[in-house]
Every structure is written in structure tokens, then in C-alpha cells.
Protein backbone atom coordinates (compact mmCIF):
# COMPACT_ATOMS: atom_id res chain seq x y z
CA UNK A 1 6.23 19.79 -24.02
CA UNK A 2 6.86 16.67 -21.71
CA UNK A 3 9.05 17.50 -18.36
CA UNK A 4 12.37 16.24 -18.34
CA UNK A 5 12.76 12.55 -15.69
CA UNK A 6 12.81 14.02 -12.54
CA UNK A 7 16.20 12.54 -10.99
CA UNK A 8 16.19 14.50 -7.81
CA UNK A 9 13.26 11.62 -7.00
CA UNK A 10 15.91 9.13 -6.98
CA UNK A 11 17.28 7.49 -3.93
CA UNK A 12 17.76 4.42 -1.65
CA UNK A 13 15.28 4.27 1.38
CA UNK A 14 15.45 1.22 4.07
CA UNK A 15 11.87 -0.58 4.91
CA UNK A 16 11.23 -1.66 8.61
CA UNK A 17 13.20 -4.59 8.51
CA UNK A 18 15.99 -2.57 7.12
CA UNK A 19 15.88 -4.17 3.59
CA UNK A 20 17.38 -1.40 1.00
CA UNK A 21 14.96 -0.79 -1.60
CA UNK A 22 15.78 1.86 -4.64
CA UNK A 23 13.17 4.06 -5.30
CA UNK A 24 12.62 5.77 -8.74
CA UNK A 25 10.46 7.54 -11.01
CA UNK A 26 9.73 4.96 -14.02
CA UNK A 27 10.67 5.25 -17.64
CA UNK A 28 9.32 4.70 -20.91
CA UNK A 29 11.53 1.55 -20.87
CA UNK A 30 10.14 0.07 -18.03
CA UNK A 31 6.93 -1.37 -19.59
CA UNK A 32 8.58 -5.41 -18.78
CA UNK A 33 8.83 -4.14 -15.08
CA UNK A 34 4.83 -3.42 -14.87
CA UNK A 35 4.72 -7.13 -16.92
CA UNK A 36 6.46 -8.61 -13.82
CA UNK A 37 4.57 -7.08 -11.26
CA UNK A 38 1.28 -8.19 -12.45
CA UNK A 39 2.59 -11.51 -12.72
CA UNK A 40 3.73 -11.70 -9.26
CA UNK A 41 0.81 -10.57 -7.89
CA UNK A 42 -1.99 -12.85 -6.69
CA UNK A 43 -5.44 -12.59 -8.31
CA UNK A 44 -6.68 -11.17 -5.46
CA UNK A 45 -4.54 -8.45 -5.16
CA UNK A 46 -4.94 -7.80 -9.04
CA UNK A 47 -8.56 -7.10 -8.72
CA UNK A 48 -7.97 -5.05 -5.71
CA UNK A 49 -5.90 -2.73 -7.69
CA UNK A 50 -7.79 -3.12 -11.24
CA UNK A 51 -11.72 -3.28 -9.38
CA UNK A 52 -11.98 -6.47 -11.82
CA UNK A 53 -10.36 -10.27 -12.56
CA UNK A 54 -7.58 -9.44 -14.93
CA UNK A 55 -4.85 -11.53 -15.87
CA UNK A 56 -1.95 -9.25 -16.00
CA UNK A 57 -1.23 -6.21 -17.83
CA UNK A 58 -1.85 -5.31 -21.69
CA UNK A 59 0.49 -4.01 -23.52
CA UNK A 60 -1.04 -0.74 -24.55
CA UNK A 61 -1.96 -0.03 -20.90
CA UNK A 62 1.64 -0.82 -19.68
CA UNK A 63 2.33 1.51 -22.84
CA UNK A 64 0.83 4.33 -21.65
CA UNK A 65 1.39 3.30 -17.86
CA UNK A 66 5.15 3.99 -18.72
CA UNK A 67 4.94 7.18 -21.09
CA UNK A 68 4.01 9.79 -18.87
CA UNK A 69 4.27 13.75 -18.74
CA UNK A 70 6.22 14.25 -15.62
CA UNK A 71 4.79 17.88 -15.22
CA UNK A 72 1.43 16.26 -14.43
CA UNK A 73 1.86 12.56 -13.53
CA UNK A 74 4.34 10.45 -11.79
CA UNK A 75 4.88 7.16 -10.95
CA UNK A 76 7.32 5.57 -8.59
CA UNK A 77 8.79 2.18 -8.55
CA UNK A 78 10.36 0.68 -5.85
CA UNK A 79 13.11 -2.54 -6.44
CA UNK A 80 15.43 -4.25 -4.52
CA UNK A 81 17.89 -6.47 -6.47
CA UNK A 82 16.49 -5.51 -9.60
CA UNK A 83 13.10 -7.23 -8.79
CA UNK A 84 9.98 -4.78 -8.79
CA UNK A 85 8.14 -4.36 -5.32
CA UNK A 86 5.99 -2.26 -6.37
CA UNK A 87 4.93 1.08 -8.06
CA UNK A 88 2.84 3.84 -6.99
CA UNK A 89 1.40 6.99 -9.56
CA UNK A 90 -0.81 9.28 -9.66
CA UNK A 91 -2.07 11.41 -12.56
CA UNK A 92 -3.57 15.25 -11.53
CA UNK A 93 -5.66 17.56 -13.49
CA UNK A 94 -5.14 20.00 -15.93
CA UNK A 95 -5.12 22.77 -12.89
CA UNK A 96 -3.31 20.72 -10.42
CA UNK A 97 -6.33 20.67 -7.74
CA UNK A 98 -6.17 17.37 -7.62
CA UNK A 99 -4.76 13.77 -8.51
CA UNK A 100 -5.94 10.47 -8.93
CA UNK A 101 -3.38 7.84 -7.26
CA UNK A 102 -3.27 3.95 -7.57
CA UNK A 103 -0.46 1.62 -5.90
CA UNK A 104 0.18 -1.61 -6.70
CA UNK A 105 2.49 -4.26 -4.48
CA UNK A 106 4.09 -7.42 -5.28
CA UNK A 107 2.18 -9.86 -3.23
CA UNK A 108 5.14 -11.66 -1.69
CA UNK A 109 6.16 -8.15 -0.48
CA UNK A 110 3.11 -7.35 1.37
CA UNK A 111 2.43 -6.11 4.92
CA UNK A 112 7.07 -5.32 4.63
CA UNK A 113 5.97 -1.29 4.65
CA UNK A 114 6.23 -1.12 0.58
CA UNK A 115 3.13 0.48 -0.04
CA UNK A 116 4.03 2.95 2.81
CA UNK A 117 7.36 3.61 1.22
CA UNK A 118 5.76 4.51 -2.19
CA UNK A 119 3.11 6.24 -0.75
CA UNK A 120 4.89 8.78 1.62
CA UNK A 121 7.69 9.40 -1.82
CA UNK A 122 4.30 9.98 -4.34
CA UNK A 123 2.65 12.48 -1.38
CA UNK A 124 6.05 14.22 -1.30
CA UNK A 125 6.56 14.05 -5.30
CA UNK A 126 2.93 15.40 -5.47
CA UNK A 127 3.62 18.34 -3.03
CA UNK A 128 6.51 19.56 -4.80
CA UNK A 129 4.65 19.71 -8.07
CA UNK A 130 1.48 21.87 -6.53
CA UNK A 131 -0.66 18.96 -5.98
CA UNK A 132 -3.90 20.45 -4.34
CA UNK A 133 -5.01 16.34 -2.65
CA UNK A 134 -4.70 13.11 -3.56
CA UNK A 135 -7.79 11.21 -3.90
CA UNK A 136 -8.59 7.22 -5.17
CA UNK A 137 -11.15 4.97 -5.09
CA UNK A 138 -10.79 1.87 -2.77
CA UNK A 139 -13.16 -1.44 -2.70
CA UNK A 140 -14.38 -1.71 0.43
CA UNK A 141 -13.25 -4.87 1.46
CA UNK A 142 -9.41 -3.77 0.62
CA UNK A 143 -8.29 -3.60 4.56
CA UNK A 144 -4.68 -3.18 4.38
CA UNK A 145 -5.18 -0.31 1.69
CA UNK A 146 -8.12 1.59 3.15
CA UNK A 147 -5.97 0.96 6.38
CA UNK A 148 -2.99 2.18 5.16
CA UNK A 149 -5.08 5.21 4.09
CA UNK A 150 -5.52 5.98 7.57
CA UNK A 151 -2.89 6.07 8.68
CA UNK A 152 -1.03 8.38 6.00
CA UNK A 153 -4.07 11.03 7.30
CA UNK A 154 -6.39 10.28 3.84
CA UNK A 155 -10.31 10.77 4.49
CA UNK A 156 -12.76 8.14 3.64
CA UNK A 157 -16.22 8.77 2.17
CA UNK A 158 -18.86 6.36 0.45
CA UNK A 159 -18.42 6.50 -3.52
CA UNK A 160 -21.79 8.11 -4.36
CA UNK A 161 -21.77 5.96 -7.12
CA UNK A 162 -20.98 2.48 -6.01
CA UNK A 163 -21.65 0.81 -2.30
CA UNK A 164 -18.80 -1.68 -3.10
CA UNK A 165 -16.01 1.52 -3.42
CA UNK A 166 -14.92 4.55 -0.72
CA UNK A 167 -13.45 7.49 -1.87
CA UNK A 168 -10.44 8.64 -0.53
CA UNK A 169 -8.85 12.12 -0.42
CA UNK A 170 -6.04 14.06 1.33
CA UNK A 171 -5.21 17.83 0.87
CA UNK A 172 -1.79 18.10 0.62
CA UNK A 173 -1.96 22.12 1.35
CA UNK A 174 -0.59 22.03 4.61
CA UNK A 175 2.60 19.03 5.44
């Protein structure tokens, strides 16, 4: 049995500049939000997020992207006038040791502390359900997110299986 939408995760957080931006967890009917994103992101960015040139989203990915067990994944989207910055999710195992994240930010809205935002709310989201770490794979040559890793207190480690990625982990055991 699915979890019910968390609504305690809602709420209204101000970015550096002191822009309001609603925060929330996303929705089944949310799949033309993820459609917008992609298609206000640059290709660039895109194949940061997806490790490949993609031309926005498919449906069944933005499907399933959208339907999600709240016991064991979340995924947070962050607007401001009803215009998706950007979402952030991650997806844990079975036991809750650990959970894969991925965060993806409107390229217009980059470097206004977005990704930040999301981040800090999906750590917190993932510490309340039992989440052991976080952990992702980043290309190497994504600065601002491997940066941005850093700073939030992540580890970095060469993907044994790729030159071209790191892998990225923080335990979330102790706050």
C-alpha cells in the first residue's frame, strides 16, 4: 500500500535574493510540470541530468516520474508563480540504507540557490523517512553540481565503472 502525499512537506521558503518559491512534494498530476522543465532547460543541462542528449521527457518516464510510493521515494518541486524551477527526488531501497537522488533546475534559474533549496528539503524529507545516505552519480565535468555537493557535506569518489562519472554519497545518520 502506497503512503498517503505527505503535506507536512509543504511550505514557502525565500531563495537568496528573497524570491518566494513554494516548495512541494509532486503528484500524479504533475506529469505537464516535468514536460515544462525539460523544455526550459538547455541541452546542456539536460545531458547533465540524463548522462545523454535527450530532447525532453517521454511520457512514460514522466509517468512513472510522477507516480511514486511516498514511503520509499519522494520528489520535490519547487515553483514560483506557477512556473517550475525545479524538482529534486530520490528513490531508496527496499531497507532504507540508502537512496539514489537526481535534481534537475530550470536553466534560467541557475546559480539563484534552487538546487540548494531542493536539496537541503529532499536531505530533510529523506531523514525523516530513515534514509541511511544519499548517494548519485555526477559527470565529472558538472561543476556547479559536484560543487554544490560539497558544500551540502556529500563525499566524492571515482565511479569504478566509468572515468567520465563520481559517485557521491552522504550519511544522513547524524544532522
Amino acid at each position: 500500500m502506497t503512503a498517503p502525499y505527505p503535506k507536512e512537506l509543504e511550505s514557502t521558503e525565500r531563495l537568496p535574493d528573497g524570491t518566494l518559491v513554494s516548495v512541494r512534494p509532486i503528484r500524479p498530476e504533475d506529469e505537464p510540470l516535468l514536460h515544462d522543465l525539460a523544455g526550459h532547460m538547455a541541452p546542456e543541462d539536460l545531458r547533465m541530468r540524463f548522462f545523454a542528449a535527450v530532447r525532453g521527457i517521454p511520457h512514460t518516464l514522466a509517468d512513472r516520474l510522477t507516480h511514486i510510493d511516498y514511503d520509499r521515494e519522494m520528489a520535490l518541486v519547487a515553483q514560483h508563480d506557477r512556473v517550475t524551477l525545479g524538482i529534486a527526488r530520490f528513490s531508496a531501497d527496499p531497507d532504507r540504507r540508502s537512496a539514489e537522488y537526481a535534481v534537475a533546475v530550470r536553466t534560467d534559474w541557475h546559480g539563484r540557490g534552487v538546487g540548494y533549496l531542493l536539496m537541503n528539503r529532499l536531505i530533510d524529507a529523506a531523514r525523516k523517512l530513515g534514509i541511511g545516505e544519499l548517494v548519485g552519480v555526477v559527470l565529472r565535468d558538472n561543476r556547479p553540481m559536484l560543487d554544490m555537493c560539497r558544500a551540502l557535506g556529500f563525499s566524492l569518489a571515482p565511479h569504478p565503472g566509468d572515468a567520465a562519472l563520481l559517485r557521491v554519497r552522504k550519511s544522513l545518520k547524524d544532522p
